[in-house]
C-alpha atoms as a PDB file:
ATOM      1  CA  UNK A   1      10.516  42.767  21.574  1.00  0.00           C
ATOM      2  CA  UNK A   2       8.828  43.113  18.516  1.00  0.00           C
ATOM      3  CA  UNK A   3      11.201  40.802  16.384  1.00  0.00           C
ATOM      4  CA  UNK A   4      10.753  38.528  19.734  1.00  0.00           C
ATOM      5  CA  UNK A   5       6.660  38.041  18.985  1.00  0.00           C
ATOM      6  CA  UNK A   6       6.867  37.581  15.494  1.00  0.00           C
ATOM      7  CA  UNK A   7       9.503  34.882  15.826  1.00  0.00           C
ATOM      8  CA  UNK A   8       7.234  33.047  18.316  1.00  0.00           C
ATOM      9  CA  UNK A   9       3.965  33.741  16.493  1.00  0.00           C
ATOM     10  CA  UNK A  10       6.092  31.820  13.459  1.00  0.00           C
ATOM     11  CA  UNK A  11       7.041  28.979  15.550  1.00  0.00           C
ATOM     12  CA  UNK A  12       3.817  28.208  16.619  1.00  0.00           C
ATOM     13  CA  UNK A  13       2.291  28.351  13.140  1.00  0.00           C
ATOM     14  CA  UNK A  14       5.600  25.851  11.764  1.00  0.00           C
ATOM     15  CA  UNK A  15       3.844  23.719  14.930  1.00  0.00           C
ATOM     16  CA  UNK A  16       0.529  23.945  13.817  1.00  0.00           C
ATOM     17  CA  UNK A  17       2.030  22.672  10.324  1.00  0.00           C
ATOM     18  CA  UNK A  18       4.033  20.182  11.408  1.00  0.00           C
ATOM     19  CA  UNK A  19       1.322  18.295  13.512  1.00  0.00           C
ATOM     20  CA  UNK A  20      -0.373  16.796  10.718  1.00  0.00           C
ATOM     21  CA  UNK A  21       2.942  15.472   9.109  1.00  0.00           C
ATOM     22  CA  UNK A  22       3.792  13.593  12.206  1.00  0.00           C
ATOM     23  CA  UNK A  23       0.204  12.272  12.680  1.00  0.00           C
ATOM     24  CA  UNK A  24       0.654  10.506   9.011  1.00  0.00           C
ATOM     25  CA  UNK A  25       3.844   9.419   9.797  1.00  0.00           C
ATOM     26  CA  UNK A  26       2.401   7.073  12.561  1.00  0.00           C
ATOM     27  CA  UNK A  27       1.549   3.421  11.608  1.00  0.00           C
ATOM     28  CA  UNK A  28      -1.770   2.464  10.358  1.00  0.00           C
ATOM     29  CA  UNK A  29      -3.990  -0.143  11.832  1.00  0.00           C
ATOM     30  CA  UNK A  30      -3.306  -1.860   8.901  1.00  0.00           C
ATOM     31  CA  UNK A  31       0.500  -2.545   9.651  1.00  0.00           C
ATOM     32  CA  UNK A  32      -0.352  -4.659  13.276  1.00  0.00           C
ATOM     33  CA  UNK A  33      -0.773  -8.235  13.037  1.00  0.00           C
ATOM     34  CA  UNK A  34      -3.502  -8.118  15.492  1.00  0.00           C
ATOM     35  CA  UNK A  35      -6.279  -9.975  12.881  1.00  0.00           C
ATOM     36  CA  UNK A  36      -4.169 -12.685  12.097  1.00  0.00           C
ATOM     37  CA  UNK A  37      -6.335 -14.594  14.495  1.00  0.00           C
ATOM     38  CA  UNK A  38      -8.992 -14.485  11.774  1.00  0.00           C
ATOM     39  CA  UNK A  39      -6.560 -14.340   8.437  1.00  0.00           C
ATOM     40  CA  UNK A  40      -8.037 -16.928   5.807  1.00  0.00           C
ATOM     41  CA  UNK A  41      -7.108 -20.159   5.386  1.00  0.00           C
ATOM     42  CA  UNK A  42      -7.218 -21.231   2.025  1.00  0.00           C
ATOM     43  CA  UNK A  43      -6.600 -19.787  -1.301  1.00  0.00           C
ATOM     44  CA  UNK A  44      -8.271 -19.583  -4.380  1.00  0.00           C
ATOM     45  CA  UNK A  45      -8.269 -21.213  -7.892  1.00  0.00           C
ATOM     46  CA  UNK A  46      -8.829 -18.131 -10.253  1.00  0.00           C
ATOM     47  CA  UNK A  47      -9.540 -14.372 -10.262  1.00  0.00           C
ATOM     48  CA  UNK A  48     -13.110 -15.341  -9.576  1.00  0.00           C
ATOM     49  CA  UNK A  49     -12.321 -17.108  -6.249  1.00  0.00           C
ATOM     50  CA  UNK A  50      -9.724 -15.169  -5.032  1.00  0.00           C
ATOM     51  CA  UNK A  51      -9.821 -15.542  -1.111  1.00  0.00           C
ATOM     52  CA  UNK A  52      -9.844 -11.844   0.386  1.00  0.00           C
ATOM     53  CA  UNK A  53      -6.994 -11.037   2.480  1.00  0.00           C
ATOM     54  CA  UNK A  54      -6.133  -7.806   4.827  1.00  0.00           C
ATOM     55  CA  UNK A  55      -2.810  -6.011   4.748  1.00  0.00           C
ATOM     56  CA  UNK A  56      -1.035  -6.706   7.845  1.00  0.00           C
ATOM     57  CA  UNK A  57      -2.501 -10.941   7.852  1.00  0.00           C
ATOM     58  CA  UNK A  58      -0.252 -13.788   7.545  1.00  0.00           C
ATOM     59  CA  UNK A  59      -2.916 -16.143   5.178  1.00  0.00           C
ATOM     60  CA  UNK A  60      -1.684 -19.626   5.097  1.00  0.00           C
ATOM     61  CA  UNK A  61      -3.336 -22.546   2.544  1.00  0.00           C
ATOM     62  CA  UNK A  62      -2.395 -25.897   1.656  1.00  0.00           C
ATOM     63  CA  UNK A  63      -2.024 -26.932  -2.237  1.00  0.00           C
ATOM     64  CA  UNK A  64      -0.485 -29.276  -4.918  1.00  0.00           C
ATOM     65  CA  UNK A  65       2.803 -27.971  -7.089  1.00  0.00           C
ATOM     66  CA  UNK A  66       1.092 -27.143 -10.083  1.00  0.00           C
ATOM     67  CA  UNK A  67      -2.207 -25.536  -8.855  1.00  0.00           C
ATOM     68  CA  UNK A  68      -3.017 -21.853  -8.835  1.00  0.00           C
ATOM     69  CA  UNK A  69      -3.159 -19.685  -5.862  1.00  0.00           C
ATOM     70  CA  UNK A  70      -5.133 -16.404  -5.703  1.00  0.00           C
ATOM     71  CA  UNK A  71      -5.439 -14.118  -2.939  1.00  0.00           C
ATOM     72  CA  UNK A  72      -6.863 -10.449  -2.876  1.00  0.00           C
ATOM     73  CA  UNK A  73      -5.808  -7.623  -0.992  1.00  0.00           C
ATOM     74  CA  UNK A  74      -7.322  -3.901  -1.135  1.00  0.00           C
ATOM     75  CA  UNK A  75      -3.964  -0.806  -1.890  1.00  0.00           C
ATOM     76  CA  UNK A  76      -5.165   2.921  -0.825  1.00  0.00           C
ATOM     77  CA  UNK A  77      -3.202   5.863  -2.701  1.00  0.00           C
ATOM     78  CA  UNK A  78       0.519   6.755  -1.186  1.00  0.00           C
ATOM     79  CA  UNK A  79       1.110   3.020  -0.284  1.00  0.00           C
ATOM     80  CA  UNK A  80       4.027   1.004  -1.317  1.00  0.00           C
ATOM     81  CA  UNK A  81       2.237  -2.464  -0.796  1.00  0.00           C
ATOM     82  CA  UNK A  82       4.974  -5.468  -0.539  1.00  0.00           C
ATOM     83  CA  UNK A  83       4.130  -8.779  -1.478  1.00  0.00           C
ATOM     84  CA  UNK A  84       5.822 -12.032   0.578  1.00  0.00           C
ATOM     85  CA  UNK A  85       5.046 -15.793   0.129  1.00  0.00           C
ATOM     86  CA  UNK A  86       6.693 -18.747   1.466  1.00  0.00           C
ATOM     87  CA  UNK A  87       6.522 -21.996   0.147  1.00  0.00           C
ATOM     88  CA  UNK A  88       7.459 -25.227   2.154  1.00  0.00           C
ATOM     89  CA  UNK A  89       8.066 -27.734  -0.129  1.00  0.00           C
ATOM     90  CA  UNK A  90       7.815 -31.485   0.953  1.00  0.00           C
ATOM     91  CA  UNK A  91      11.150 -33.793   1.856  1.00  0.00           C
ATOM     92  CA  UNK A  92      11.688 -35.434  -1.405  1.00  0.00           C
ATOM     93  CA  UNK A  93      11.658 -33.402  -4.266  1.00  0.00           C
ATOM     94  CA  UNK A  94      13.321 -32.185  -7.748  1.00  0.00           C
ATOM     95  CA  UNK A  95      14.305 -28.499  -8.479  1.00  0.00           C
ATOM     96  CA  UNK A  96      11.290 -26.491  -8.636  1.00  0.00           C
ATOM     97  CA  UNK A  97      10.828 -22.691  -9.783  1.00  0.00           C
ATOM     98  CA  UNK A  98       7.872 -21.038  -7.869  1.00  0.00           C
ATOM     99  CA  UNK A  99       6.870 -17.177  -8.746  1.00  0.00           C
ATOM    100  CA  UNK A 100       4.152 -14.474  -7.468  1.00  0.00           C
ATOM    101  CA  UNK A 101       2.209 -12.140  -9.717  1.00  0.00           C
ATOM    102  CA  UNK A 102       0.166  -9.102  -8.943  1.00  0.00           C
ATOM    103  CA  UNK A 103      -2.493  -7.673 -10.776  1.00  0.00           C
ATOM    104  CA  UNK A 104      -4.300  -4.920 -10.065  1.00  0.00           C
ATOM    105  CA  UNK A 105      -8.242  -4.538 -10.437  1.00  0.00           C
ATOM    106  CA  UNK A 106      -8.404  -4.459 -14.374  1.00  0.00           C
ATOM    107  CA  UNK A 107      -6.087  -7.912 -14.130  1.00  0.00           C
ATOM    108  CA  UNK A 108      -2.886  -5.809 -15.367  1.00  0.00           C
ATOM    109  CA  UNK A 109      -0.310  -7.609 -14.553  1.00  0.00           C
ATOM    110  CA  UNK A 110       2.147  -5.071 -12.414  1.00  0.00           C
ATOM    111  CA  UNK A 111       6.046  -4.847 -12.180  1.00  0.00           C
ATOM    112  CA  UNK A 112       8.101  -5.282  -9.253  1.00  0.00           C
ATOM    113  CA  UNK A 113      10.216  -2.529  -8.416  1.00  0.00           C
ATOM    114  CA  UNK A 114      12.392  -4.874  -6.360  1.00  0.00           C
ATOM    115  CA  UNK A 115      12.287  -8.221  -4.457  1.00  0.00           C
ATOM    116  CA  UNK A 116      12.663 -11.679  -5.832  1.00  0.00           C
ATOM    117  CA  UNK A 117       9.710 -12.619  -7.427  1.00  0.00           C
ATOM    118  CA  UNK A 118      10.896 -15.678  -8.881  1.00  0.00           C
ATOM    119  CA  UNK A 119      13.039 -18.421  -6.979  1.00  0.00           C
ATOM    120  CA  UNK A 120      14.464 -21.771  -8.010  1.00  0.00           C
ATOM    121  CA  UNK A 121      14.711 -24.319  -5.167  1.00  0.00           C
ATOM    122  CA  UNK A 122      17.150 -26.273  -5.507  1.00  0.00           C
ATOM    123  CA  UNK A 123      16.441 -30.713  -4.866  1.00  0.00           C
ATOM    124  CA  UNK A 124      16.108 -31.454  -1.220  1.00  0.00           C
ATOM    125  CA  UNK A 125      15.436 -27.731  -0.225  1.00  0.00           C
ATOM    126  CA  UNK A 126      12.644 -27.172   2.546  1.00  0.00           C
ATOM    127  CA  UNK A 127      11.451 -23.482   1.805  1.00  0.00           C
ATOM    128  CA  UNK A 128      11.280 -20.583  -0.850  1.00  0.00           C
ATOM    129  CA  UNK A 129      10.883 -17.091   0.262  1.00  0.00           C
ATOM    130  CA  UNK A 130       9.772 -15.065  -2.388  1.00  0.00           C
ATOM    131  CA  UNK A 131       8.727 -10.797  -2.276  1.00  0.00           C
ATOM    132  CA  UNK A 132       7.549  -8.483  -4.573  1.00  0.00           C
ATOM    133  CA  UNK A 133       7.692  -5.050  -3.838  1.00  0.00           C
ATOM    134  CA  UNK A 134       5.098  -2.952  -5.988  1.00  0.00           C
ATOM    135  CA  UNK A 135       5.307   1.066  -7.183  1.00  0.00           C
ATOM    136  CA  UNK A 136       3.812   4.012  -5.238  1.00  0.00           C
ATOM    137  CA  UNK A 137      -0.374   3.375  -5.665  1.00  0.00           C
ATOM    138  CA  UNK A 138      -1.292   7.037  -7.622  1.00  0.00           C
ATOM    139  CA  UNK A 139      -4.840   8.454  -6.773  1.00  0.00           C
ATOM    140  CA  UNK A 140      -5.133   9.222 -10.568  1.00  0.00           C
ATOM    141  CA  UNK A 141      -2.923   8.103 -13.793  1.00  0.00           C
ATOM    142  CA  UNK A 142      -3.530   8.612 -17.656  1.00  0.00           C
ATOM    143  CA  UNK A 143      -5.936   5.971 -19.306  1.00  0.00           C
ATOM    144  CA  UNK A 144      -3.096   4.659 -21.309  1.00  0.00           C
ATOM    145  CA  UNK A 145      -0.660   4.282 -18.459  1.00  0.00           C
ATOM    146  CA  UNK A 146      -0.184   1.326 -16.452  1.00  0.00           C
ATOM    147  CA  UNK A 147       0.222   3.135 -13.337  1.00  0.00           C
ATOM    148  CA  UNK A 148      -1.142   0.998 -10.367  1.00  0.00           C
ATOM    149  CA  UNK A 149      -4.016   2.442  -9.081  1.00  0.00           C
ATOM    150  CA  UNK A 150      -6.571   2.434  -5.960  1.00  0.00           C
ATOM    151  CA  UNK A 151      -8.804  -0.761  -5.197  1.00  0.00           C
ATOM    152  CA  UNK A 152      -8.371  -4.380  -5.501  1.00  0.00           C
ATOM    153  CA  UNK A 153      -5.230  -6.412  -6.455  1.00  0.00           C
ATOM    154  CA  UNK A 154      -4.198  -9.851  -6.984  1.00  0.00           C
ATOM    155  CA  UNK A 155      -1.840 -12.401  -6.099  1.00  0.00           C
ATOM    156  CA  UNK A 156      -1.196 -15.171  -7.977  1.00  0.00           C
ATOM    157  CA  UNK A 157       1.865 -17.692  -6.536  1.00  0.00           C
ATOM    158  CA  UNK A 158       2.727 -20.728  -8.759  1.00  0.00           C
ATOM    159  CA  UNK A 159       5.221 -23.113  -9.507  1.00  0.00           C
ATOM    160  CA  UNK A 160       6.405 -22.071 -13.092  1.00  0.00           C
ATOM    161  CA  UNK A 161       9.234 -24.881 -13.670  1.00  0.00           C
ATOM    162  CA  UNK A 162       8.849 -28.199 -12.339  1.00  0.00           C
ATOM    163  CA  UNK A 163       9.223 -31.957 -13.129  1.00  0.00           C
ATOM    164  CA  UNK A 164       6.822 -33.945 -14.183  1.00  0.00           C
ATOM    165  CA  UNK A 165       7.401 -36.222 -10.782  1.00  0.00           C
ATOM    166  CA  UNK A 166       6.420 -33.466  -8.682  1.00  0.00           C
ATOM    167  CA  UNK A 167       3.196 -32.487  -9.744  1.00  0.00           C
ATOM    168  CA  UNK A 168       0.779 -32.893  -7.477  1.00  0.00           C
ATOM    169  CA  UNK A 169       2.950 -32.705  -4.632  1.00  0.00           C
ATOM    170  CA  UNK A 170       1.566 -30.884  -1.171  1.00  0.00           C
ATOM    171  CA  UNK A 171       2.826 -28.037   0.105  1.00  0.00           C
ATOM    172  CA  UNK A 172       2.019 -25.344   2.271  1.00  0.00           C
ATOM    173  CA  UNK A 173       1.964 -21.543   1.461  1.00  0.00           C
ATOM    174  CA  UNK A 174       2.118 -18.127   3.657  1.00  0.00           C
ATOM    175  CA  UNK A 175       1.206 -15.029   2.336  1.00  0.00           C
ATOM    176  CA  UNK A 176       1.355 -11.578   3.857  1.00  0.00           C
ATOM    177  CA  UNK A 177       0.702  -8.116   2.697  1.00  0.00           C
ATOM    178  CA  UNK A 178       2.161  -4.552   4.287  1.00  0.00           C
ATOM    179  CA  UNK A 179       2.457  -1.426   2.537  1.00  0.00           C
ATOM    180  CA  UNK A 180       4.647   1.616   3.251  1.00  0.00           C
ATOM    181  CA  UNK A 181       3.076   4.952   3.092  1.00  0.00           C
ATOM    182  CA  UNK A 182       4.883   7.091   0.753  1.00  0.00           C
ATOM    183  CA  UNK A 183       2.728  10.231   1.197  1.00  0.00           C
ATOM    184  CA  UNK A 184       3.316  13.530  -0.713  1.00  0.00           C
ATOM    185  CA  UNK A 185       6.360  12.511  -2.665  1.00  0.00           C
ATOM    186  CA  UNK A 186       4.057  10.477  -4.997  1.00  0.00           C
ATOM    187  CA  UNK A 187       0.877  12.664  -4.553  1.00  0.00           C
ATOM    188  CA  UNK A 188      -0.582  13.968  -8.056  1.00  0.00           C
ATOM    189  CA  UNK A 189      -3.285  16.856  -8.852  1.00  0.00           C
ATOM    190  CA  UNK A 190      -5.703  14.739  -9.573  1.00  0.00           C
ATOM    191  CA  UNK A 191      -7.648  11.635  -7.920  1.00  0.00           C
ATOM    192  CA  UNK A 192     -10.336   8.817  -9.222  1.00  0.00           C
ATOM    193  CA  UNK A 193     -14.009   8.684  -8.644  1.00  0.00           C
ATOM    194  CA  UNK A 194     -14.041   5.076  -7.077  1.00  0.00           C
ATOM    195  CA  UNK A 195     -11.608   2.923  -6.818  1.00  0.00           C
ATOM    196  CA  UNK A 196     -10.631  -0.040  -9.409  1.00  0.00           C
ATOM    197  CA  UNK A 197     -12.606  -2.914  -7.194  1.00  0.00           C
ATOM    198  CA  UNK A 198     -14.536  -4.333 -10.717  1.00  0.00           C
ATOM    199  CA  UNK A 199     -13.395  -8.074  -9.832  1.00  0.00           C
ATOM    200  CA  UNK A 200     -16.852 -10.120  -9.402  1.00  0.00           C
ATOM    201  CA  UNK A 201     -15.774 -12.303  -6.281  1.00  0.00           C
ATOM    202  CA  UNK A 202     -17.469 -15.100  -4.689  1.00  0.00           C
ATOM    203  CA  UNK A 203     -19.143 -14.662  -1.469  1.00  0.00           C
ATOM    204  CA  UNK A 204     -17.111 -16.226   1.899  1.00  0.00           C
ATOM    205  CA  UNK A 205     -17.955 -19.200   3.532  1.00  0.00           C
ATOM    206  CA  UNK A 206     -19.987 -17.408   6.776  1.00  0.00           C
ATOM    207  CA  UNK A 207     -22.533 -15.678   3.882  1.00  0.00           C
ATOM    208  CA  UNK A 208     -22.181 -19.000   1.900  1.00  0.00           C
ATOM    209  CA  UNK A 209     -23.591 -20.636   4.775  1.00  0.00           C
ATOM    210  CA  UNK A 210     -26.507 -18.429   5.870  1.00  0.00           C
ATOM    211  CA  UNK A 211     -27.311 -18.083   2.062  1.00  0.00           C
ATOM    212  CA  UNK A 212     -28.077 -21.237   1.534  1.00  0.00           C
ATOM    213  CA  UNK A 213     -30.321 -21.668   4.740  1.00  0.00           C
ATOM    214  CA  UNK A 214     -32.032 -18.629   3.426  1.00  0.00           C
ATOM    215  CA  UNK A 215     -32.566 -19.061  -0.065  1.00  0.00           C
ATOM    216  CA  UNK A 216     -30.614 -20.884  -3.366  1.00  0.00           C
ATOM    217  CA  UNK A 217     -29.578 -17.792  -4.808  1.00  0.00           C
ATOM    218  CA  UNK A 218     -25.706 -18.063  -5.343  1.00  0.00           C
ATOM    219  CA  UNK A 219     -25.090 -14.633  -7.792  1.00  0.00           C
ATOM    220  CA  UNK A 220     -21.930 -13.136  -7.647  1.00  0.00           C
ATOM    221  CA  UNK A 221     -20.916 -10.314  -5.284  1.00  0.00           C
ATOM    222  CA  UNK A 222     -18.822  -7.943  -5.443  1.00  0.00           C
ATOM    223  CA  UNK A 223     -15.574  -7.557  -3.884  1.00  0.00           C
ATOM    224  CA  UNK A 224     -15.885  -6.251   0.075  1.00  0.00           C
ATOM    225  CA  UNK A 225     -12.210  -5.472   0.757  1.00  0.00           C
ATOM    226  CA  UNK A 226     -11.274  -1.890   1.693  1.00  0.00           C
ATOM    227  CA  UNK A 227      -8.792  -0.526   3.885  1.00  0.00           C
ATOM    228  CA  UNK A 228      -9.669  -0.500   7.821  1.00  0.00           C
ATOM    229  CA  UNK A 229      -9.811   3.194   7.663  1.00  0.00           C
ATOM    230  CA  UNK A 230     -11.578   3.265   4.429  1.00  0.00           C
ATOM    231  CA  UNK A 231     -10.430   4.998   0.656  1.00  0.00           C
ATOM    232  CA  UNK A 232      -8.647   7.880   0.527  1.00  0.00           C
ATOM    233  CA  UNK A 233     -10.345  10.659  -1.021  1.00  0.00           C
ATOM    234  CA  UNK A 234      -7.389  11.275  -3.439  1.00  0.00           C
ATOM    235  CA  UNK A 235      -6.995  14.933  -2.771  1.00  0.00           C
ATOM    236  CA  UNK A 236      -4.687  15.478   0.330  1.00  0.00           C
ATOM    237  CA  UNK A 237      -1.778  14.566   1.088  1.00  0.00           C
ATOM    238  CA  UNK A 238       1.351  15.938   3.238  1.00  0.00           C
ATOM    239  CA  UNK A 239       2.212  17.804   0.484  1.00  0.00           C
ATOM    240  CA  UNK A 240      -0.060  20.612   1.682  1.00  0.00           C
ATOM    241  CA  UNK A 241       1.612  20.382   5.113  1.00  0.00           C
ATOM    242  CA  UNK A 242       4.972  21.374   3.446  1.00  0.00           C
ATOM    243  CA  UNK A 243       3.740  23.785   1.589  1.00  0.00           C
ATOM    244  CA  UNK A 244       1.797  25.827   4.129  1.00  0.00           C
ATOM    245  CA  UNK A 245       5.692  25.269   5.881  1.00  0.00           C
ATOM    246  CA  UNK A 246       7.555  26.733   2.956  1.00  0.00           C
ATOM    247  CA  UNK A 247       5.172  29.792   3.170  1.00  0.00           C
ATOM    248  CA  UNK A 248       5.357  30.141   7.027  1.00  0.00           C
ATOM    249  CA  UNK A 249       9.327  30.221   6.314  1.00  0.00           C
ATOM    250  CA  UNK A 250       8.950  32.285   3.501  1.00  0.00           C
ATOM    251  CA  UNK A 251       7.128  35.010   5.642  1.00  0.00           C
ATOM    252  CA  UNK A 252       9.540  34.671   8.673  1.00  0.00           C
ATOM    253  CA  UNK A 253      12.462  35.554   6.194  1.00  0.00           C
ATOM    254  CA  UNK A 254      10.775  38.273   4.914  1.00  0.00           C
ATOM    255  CA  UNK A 255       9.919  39.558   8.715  1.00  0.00           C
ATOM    256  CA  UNK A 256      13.781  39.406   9.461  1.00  0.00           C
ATOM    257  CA  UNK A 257      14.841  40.561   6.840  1.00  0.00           C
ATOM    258  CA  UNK A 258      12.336  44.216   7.154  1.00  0.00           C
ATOM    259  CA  UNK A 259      13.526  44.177  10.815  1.00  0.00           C
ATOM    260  CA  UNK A 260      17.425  43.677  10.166  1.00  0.00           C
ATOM    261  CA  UNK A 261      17.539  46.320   7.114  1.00  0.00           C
ATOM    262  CA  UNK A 262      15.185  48.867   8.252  1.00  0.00           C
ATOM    263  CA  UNK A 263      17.134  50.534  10.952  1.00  0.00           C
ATOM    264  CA  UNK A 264      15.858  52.286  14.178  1.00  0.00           C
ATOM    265  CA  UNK A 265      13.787  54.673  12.342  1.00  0.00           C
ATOM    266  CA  UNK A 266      16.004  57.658  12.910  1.00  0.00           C
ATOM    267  CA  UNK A 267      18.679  59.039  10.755  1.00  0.00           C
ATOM    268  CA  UNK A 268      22.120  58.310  12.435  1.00  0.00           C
ATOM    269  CA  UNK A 269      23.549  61.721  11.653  1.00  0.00           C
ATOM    270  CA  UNK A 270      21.871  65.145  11.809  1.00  0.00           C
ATOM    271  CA  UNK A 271      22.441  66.763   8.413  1.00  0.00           C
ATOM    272  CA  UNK A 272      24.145  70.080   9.250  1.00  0.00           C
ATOM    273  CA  UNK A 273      22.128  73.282   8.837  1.00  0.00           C
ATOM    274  CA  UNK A 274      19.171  71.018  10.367  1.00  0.00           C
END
């Protein structure tokens, strides 16, 4: 009976552990598409005028081949944010090469860890599809590193080879942002004060608006994007939920162990003379 409690006492803690774990696992708010309803738009020219975007929104704009598009999105520790753009192109045109870019809040320039970033289209072809998928976000990384890190990053979509005839052609772009969440795998001891969101940003047409009823003053602001749940602290991470499970199993072997080696308590034979 005894070995009977202790193995449910155990069970119940491995529950208590567990519960955490499968509350992370659930989606985010983030991942629904529910605010595409409101997703921007337009794009921007520049790092300056980068038009703020949500993960989870489908942003659409209209541009020229040639031009610059910059969006921004916000990238919490533990995600695995994924990058994909389409491009329609118009009926008539030459073979075009069109390519996304991410940058993270100090404008470094980050690597893909998969997806095709760059596409060639070929004369005649109505869409490119191109996806970038980016490295685990780390709460903290050295200062020489290039380690993505939390706050603000960039995408840039261009067309990097194309005739001379087709510049200045319209097309139309969709952009969309969704991140995996990784979770302890990529968790480190150590986690950042604030998160990288330096970018100077310009302010969006609704404060735009009521600005300039207001007053004339048109200074800079800085960038408002943050996840829907806000930044992560940097600290936790289901990596203590496996460890408080490694000791609960630890202790339950050791309990099972005692019980199955220890015996009943009483010597099996009477020595003689006893």
């Amino acid at each position: 009976m005894r070995i009977t409690r202790v193995l449910s006492a155990s069970l119940l803690m491995l529950g208590l552990a567990v519960a955490p774990a499968a509350a992370d696992s659930s989606p985010t708010p983030t991942d629904s598409a529910s605010a595409d309803g409101d997703a921007p738009t337009r794009a921007g020219t520049s790092f300056r005028t980068a038009t703020e975007i949500e993960q989870g929104q489908t942003a659409t704009a209209s541009g020229s081949t040639g031009d610059y598009l910059y969006w921004s999105f916000p990238a919490d520790s533990g995600q695995r944010p994924t990058v994909k753009a389409t491009v329609k192109l118009p009926q008539t045109h030459a073979t075009e090469t069109w390519q996304i870019d991410v940058y993270d809040g100090l404008r470094r320039r980050q690597s893909c860890q998969y997806g095709s970033q760059t596409r060639t289209a070929a004369a005649g072809v109505a869409d490119v599809e191109l996806a970038c998928t980016l490295r685990t976000v780390r709460a903290w990384s050295e200062a020489w590193a290039n380690d993505p890190l939390p706050g603000t990053y960039y995408l840039r979509l261009t067309a990097v080879g194309v005739g001379t005839a087709d510049l200045g052609l319209p097309v139309s772009t969709e952009v969309r942002v969704d991140s995996k969440d990784i979770g302890g795998s990529a968790a480190v001891d150590g986690s950042m004060a604030e998160p990288l969101v330096p970018g100077i940003a310009v302010k969006s047409e609704a404060d735009e608006d009521s600005s300039r009823d207001a007053s004339k003053d048109d200074s800079p602001v800085l960038s408002a994007i943050e996840p829907e749940d806000g930044w992560s602290s940097g600290w936790w991470s289901d990596r203590w939920v496996w460890t408080a499970i490694g000791g609960a199993l630890a202790a339950l072997a050791g309990v099972g162990g005692y019980a199955l080696t220890r015996g009943s308590g009483r010597p099996s034979r009477v020595p003689p003379g006893a």
